[in-house]
PDB file of N, CA and C in Angstrom:
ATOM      1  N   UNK A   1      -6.047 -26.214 -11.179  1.00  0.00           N
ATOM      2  CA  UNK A   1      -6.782 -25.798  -9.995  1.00  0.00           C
ATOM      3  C   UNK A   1      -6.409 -24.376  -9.585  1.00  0.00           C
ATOM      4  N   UNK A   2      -4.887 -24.195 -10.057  1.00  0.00           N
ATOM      5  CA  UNK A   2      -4.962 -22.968  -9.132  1.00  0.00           C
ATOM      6  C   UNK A   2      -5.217 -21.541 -10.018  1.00  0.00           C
ATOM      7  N   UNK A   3      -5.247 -22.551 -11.253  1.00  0.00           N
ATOM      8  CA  UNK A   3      -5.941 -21.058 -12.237  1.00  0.00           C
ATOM      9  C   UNK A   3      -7.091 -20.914 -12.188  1.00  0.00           C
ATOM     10  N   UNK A   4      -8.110 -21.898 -11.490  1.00  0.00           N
ATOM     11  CA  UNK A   4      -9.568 -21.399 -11.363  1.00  0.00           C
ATOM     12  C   UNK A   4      -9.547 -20.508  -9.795  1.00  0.00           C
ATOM     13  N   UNK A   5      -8.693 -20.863  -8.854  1.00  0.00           N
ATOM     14  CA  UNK A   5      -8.509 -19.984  -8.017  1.00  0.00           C
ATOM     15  C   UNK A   5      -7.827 -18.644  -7.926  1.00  0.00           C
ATOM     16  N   UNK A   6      -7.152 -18.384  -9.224  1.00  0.00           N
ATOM     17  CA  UNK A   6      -6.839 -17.013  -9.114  1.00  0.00           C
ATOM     18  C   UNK A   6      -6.676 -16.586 -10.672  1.00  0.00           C
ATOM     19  N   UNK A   7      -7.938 -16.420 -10.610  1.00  0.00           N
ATOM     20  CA  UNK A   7      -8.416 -16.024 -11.991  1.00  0.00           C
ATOM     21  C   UNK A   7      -8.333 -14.745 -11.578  1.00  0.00           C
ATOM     22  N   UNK A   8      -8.396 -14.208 -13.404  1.00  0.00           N
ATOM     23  CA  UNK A   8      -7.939 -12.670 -13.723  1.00  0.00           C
ATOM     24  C   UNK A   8      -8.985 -12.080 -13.751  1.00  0.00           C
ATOM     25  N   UNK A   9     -10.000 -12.158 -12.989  1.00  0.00           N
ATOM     26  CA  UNK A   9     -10.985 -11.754 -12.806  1.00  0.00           C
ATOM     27  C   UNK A   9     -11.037 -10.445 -12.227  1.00  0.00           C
ATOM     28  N   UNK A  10     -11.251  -9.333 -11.869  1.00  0.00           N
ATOM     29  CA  UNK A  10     -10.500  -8.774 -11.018  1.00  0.00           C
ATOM     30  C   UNK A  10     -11.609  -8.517  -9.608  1.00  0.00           C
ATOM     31  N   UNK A  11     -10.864  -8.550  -8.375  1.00  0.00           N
ATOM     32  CA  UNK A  11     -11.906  -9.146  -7.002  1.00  0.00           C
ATOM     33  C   UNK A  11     -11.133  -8.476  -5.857  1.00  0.00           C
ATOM     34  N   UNK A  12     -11.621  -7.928  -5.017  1.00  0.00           N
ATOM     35  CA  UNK A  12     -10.261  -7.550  -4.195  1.00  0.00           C
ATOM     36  C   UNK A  12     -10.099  -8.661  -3.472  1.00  0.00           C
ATOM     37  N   UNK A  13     -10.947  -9.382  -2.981  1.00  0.00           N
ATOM     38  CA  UNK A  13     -10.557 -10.635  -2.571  1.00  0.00           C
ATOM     39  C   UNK A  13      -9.573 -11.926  -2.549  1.00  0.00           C
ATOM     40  N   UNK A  14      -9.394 -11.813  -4.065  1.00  0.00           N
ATOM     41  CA  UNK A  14      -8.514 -12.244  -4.922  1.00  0.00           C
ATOM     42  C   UNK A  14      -7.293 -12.001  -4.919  1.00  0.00           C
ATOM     43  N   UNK A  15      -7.345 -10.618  -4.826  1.00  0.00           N
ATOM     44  CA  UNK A  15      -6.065  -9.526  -4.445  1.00  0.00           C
ATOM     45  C   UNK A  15      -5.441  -9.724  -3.703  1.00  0.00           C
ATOM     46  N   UNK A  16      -6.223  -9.954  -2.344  1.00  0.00           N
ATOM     47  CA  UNK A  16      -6.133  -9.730  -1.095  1.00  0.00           C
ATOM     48  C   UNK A  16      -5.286 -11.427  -1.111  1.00  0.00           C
ATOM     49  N   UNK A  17      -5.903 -12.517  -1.746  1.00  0.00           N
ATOM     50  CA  UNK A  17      -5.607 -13.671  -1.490  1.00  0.00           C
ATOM     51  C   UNK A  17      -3.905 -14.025  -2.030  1.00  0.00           C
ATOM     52  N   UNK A  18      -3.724 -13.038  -3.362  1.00  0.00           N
ATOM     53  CA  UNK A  18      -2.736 -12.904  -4.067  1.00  0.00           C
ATOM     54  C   UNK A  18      -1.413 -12.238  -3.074  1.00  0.00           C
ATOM     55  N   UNK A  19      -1.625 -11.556  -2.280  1.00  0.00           N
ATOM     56  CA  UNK A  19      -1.348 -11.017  -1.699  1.00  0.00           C
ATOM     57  C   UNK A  19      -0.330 -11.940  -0.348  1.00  0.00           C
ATOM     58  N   UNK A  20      -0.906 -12.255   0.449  1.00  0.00           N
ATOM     59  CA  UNK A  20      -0.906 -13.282   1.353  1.00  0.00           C
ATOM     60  C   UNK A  20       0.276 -14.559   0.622  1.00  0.00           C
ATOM     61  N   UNK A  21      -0.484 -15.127  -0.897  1.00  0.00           N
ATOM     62  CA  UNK A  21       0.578 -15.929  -1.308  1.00  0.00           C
ATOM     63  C   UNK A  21       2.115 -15.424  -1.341  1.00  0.00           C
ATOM     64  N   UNK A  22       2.199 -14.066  -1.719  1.00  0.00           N
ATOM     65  CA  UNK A  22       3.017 -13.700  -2.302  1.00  0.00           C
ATOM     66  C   UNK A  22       4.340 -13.212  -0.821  1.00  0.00           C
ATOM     67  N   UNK A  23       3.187 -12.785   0.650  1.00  0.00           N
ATOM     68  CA  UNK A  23       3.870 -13.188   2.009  1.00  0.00           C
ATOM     69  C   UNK A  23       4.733 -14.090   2.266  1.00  0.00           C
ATOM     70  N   UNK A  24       4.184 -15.370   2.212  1.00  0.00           N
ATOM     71  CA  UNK A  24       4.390 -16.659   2.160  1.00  0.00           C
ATOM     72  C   UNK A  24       5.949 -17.235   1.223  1.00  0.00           C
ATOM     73  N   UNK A  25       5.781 -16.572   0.040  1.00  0.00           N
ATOM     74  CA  UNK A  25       7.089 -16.791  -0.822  1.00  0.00           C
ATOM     75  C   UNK A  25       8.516 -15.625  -0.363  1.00  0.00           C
ATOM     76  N   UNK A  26       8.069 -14.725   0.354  1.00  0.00           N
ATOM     77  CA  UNK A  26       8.781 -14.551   0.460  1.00  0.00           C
ATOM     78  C   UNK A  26       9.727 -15.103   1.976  1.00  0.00           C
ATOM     79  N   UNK A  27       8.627 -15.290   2.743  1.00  0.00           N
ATOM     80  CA  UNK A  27       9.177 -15.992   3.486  1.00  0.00           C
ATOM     81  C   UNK A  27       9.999 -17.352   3.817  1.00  0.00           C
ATOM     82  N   UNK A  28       9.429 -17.712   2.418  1.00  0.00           N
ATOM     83  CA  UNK A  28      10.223 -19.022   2.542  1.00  0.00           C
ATOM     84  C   UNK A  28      11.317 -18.849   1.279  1.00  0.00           C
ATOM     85  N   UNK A  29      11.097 -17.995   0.924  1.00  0.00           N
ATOM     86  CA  UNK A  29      13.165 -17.217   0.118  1.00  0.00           C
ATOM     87  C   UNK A  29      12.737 -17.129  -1.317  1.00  0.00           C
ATOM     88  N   UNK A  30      11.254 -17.170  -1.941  1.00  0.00           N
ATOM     89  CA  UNK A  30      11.481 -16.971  -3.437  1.00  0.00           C
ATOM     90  C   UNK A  30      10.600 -15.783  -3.180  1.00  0.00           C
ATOM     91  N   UNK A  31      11.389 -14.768  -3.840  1.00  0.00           N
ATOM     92  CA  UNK A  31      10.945 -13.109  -3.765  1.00  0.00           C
ATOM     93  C   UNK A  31      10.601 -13.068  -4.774  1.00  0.00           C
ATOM     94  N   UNK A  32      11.056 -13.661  -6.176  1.00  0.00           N
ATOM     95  CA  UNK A  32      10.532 -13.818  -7.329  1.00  0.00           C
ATOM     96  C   UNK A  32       9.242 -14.127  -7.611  1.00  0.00           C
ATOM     97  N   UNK A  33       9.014 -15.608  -6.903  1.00  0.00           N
ATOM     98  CA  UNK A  33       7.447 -15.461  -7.223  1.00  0.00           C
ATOM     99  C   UNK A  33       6.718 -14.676  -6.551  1.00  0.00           C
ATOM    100  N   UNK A  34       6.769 -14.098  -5.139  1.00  0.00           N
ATOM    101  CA  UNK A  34       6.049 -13.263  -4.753  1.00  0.00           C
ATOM    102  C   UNK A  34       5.883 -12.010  -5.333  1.00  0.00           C
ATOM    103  N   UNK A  35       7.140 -11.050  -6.726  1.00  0.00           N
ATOM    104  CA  UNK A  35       6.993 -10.137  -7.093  1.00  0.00           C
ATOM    105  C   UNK A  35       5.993 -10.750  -7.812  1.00  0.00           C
ATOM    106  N   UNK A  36       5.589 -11.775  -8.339  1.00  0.00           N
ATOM    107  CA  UNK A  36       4.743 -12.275  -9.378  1.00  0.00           C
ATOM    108  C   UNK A  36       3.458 -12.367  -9.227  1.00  0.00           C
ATOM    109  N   UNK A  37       2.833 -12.836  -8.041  1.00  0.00           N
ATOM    110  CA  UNK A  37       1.841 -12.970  -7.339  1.00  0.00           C
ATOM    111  C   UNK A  37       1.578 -10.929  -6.978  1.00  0.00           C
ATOM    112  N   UNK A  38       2.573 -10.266  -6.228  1.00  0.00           N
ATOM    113  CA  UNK A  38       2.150  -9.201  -5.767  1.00  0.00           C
ATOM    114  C   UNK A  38       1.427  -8.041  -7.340  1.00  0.00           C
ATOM    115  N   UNK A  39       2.207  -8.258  -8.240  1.00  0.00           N
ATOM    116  CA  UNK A  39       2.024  -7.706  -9.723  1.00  0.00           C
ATOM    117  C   UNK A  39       0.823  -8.021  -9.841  1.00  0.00           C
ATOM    118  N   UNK A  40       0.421  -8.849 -10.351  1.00  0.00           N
ATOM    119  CA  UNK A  40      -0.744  -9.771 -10.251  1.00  0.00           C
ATOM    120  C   UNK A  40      -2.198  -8.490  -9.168  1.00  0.00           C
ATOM    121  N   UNK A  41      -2.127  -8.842  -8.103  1.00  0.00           N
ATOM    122  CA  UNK A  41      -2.604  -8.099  -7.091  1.00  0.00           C
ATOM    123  C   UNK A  41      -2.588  -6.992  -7.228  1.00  0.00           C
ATOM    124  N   UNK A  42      -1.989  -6.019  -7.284  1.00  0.00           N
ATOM    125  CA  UNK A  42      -1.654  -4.378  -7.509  1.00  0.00           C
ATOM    126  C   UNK A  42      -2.905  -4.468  -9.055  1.00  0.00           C
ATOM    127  N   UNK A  43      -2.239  -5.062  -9.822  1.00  0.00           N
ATOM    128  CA  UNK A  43      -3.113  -4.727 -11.290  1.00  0.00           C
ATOM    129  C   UNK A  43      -4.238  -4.771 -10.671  1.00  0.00           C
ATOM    130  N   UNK A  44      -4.731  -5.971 -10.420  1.00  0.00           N
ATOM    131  CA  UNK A  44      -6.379  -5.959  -9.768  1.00  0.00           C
ATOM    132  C   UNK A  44      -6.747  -4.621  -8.827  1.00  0.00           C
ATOM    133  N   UNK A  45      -6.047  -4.702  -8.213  1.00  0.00           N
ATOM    134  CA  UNK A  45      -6.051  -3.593  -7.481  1.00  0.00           C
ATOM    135  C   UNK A  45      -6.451  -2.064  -7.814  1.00  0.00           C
ATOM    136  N   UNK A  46      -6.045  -2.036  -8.696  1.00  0.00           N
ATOM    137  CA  UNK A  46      -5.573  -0.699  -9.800  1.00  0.00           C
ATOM    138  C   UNK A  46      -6.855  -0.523 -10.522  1.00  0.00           C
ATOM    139  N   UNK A  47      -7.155  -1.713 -10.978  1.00  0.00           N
ATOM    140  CA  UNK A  47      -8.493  -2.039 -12.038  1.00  0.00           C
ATOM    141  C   UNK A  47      -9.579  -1.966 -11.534  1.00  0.00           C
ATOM    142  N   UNK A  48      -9.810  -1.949  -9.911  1.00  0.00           N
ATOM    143  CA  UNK A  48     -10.857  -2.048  -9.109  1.00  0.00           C
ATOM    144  C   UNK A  48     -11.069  -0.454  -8.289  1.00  0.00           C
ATOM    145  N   UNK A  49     -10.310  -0.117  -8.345  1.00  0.00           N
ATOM    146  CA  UNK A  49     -10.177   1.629  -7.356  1.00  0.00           C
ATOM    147  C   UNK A  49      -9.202   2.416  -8.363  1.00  0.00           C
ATOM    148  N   UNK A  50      -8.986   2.253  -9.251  1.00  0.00           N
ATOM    149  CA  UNK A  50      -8.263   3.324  -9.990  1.00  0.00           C
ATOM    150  C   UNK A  50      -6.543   3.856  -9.298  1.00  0.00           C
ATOM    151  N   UNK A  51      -6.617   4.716  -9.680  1.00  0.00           N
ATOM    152  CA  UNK A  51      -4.732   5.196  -8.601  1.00  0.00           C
ATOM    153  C   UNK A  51      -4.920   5.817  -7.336  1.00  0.00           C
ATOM    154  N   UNK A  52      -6.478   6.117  -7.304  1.00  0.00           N
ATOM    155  CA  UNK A  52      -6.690   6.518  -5.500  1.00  0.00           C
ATOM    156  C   UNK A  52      -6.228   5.734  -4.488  1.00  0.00           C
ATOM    157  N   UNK A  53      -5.364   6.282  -3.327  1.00  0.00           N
ATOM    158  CA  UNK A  53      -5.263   5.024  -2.343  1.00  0.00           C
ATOM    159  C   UNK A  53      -6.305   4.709  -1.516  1.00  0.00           C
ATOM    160  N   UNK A  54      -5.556   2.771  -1.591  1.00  0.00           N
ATOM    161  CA  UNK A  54      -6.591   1.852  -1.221  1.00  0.00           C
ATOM    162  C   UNK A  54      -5.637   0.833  -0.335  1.00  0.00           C
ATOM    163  N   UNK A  55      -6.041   0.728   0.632  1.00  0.00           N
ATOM    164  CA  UNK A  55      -5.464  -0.395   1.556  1.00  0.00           C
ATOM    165  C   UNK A  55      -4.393  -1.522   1.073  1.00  0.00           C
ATOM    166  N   UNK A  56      -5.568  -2.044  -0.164  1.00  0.00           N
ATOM    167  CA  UNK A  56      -5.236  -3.362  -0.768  1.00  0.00           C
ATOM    168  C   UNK A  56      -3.984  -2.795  -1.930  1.00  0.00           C
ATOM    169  N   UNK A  57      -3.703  -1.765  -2.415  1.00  0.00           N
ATOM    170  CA  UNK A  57      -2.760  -1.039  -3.125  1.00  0.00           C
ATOM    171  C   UNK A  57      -1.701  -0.777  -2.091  1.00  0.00           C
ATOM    172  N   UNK A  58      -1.572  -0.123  -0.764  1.00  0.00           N
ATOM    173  CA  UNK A  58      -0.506   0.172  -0.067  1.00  0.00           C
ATOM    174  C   UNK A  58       0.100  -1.119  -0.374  1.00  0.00           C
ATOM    175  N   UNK A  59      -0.633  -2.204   0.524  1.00  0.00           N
ATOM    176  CA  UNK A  59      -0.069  -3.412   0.751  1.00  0.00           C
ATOM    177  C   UNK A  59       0.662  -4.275   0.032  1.00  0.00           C
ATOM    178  N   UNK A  60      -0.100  -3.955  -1.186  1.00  0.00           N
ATOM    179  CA  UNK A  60       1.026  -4.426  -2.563  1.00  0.00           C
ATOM    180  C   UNK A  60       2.223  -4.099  -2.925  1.00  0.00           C
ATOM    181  N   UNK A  61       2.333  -3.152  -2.435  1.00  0.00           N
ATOM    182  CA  UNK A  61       3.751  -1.765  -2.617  1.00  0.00           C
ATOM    183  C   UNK A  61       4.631  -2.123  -1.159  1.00  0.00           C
ATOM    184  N   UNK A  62       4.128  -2.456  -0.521  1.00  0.00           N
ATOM    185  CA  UNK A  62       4.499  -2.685   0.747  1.00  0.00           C
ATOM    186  C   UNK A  62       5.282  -4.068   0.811  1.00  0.00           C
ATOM    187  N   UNK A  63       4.751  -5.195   0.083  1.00  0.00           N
ATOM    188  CA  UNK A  63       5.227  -6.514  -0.071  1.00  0.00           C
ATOM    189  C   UNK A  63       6.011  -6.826  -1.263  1.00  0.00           C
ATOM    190  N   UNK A  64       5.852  -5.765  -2.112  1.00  0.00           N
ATOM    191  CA  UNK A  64       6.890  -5.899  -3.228  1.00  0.00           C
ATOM    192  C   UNK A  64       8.074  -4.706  -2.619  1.00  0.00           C
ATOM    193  N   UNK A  65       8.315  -3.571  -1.704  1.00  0.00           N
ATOM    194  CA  UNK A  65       9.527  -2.920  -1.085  1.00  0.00           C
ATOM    195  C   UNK A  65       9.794  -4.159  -0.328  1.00  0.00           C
ATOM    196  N   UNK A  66       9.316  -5.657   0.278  1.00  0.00           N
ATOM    197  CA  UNK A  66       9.830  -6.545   1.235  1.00  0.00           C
ATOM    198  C   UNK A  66      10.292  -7.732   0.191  1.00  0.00           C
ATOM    199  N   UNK A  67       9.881  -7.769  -1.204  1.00  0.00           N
ATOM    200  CA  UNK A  67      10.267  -8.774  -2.127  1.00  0.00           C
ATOM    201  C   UNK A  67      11.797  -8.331  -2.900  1.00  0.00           C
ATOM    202  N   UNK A  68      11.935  -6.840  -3.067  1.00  0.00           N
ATOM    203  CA  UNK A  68      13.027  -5.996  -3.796  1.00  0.00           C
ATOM    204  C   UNK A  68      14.127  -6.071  -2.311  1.00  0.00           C
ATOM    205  N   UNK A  69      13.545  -6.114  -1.247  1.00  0.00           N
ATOM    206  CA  UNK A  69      14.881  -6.186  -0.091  1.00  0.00           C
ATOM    207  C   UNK A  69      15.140  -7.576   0.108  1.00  0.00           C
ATOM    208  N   UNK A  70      14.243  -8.574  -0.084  1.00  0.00           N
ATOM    209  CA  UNK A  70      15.262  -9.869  -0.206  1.00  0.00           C
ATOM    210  C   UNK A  70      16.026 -10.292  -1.100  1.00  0.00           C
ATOM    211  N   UNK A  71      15.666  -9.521  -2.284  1.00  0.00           N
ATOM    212  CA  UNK A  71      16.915  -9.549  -3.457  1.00  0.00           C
ATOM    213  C   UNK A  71      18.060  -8.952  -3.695  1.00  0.00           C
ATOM    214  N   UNK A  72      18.224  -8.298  -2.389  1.00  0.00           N
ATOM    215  CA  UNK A  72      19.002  -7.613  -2.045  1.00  0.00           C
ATOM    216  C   UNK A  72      18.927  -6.091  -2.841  1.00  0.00           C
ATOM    217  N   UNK A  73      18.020  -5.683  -3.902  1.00  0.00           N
ATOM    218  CA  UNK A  73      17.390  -4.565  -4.696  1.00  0.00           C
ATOM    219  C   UNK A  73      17.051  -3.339  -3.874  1.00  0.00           C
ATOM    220  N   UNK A  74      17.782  -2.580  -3.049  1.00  0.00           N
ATOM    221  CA  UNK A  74      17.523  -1.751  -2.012  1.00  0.00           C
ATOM    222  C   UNK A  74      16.948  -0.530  -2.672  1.00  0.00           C
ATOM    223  N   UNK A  75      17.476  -0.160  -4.022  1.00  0.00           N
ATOM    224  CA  UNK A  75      16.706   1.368  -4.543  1.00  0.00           C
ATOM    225  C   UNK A  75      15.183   1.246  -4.574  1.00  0.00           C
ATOM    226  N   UNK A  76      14.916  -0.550  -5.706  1.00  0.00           N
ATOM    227  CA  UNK A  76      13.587  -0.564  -5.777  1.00  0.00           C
ATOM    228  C   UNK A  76      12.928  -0.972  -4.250  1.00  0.00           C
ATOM    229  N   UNK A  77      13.754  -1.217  -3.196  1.00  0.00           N
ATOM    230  CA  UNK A  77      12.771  -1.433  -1.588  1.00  0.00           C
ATOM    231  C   UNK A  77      12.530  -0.066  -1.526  1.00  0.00           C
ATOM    232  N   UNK A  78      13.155   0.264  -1.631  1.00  0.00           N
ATOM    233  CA  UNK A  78      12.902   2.214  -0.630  1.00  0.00           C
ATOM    234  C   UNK A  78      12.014   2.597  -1.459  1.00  0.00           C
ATOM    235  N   UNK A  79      11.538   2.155  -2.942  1.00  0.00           N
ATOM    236  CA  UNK A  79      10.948   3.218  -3.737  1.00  0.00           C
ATOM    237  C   UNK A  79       9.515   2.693  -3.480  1.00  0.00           C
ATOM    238  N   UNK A  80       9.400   1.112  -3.238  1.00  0.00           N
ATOM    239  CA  UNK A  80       8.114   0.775  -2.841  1.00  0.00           C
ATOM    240  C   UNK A  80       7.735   0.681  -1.664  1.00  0.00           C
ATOM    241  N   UNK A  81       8.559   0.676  -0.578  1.00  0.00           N
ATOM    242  CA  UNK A  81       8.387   1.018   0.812  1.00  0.00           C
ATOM    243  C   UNK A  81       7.927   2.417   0.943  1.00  0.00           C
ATOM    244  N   UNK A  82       7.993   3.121   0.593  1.00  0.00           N
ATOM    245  CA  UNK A  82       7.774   4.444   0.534  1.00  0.00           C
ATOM    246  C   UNK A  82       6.680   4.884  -0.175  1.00  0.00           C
ATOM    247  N   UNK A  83       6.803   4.925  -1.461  1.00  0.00           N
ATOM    248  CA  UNK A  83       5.038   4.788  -2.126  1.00  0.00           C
ATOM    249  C   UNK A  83       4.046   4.217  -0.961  1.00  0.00           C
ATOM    250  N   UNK A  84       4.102   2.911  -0.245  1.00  0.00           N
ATOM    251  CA  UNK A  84       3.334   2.470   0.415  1.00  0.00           C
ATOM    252  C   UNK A  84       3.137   3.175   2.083  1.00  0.00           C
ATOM    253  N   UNK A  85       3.774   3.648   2.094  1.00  0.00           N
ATOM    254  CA  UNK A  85       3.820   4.845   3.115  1.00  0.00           C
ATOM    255  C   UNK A  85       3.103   6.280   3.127  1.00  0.00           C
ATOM    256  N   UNK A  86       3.803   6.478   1.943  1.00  0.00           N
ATOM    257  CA  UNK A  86       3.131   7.838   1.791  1.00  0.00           C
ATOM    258  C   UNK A  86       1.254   8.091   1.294  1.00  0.00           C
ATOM    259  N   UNK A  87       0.634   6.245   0.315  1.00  0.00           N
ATOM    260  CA  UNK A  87      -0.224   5.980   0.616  1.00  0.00           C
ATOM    261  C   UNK A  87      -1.139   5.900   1.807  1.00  0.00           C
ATOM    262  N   UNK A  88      -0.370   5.354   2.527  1.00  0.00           N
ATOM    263  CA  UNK A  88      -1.171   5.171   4.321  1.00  0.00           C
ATOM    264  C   UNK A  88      -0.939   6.494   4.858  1.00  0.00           C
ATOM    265  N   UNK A  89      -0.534   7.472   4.519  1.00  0.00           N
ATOM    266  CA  UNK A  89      -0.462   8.884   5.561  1.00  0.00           C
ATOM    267  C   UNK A  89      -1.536   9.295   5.673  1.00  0.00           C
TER     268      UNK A  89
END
C-alpha cells in the first residue's frame, strides 16, 4: 500500500507528502528514516524545478539540517540548515 502511495513518480505533492512523513519520524526519534523519506522528496523535488529555488527544496534541506541535529551530526545540520536559508533569502 504504501508503495502505491509514494510512488517514484515524481509530484510535488508527493514531495510535499514525503516530506511531512519524514516530520513525523523525526519527531518521534527515527532521524534515519526521515533522512530517507526527506532524500526521497528533495530528488523529486530536483526532478520537478531543476536546482532553482523552490519552497518544496528549502524545506527538504531544512528537515534533513533537523534530521542531521538529532543525530547529533552538527556539521551536516549547519550545512543543511543553511543551504535552506540561504534558499529562502
Amino acid at each position: 500500500m504504501a508503495q502505491q502511495v509514494f510512488s517514484e513518480t515524481p509530484h510535488f505533492q508527493i514531495a510535499g507528502i514525503l516530506n511531512n512523513l519524514a516530520f513525523v519520524h523525526i519527531l518521534s526519534g527515527n532521524p534515519q528514516e526521515a533522512i530517507v523519506c526527506i532524500e526521497r522528496s528533495l530528488k523529486m523535488s530536483k526532478e520537478l524545478n531543476g536546482e532553482k529555488p523552490h519552497p518544496h527544496i528549502a524545506n527538504s534541506l531544512n528537515y534533513l539540517g533537523e534530521a542531521y541535529h538529532a543525530l547529533k551530526d552538527y556539521n551536516k545540520a549547519i550545512t543543511f540548515l543553511g543551504e535552506s536559508w540561504e534558499m529562502r533569502k
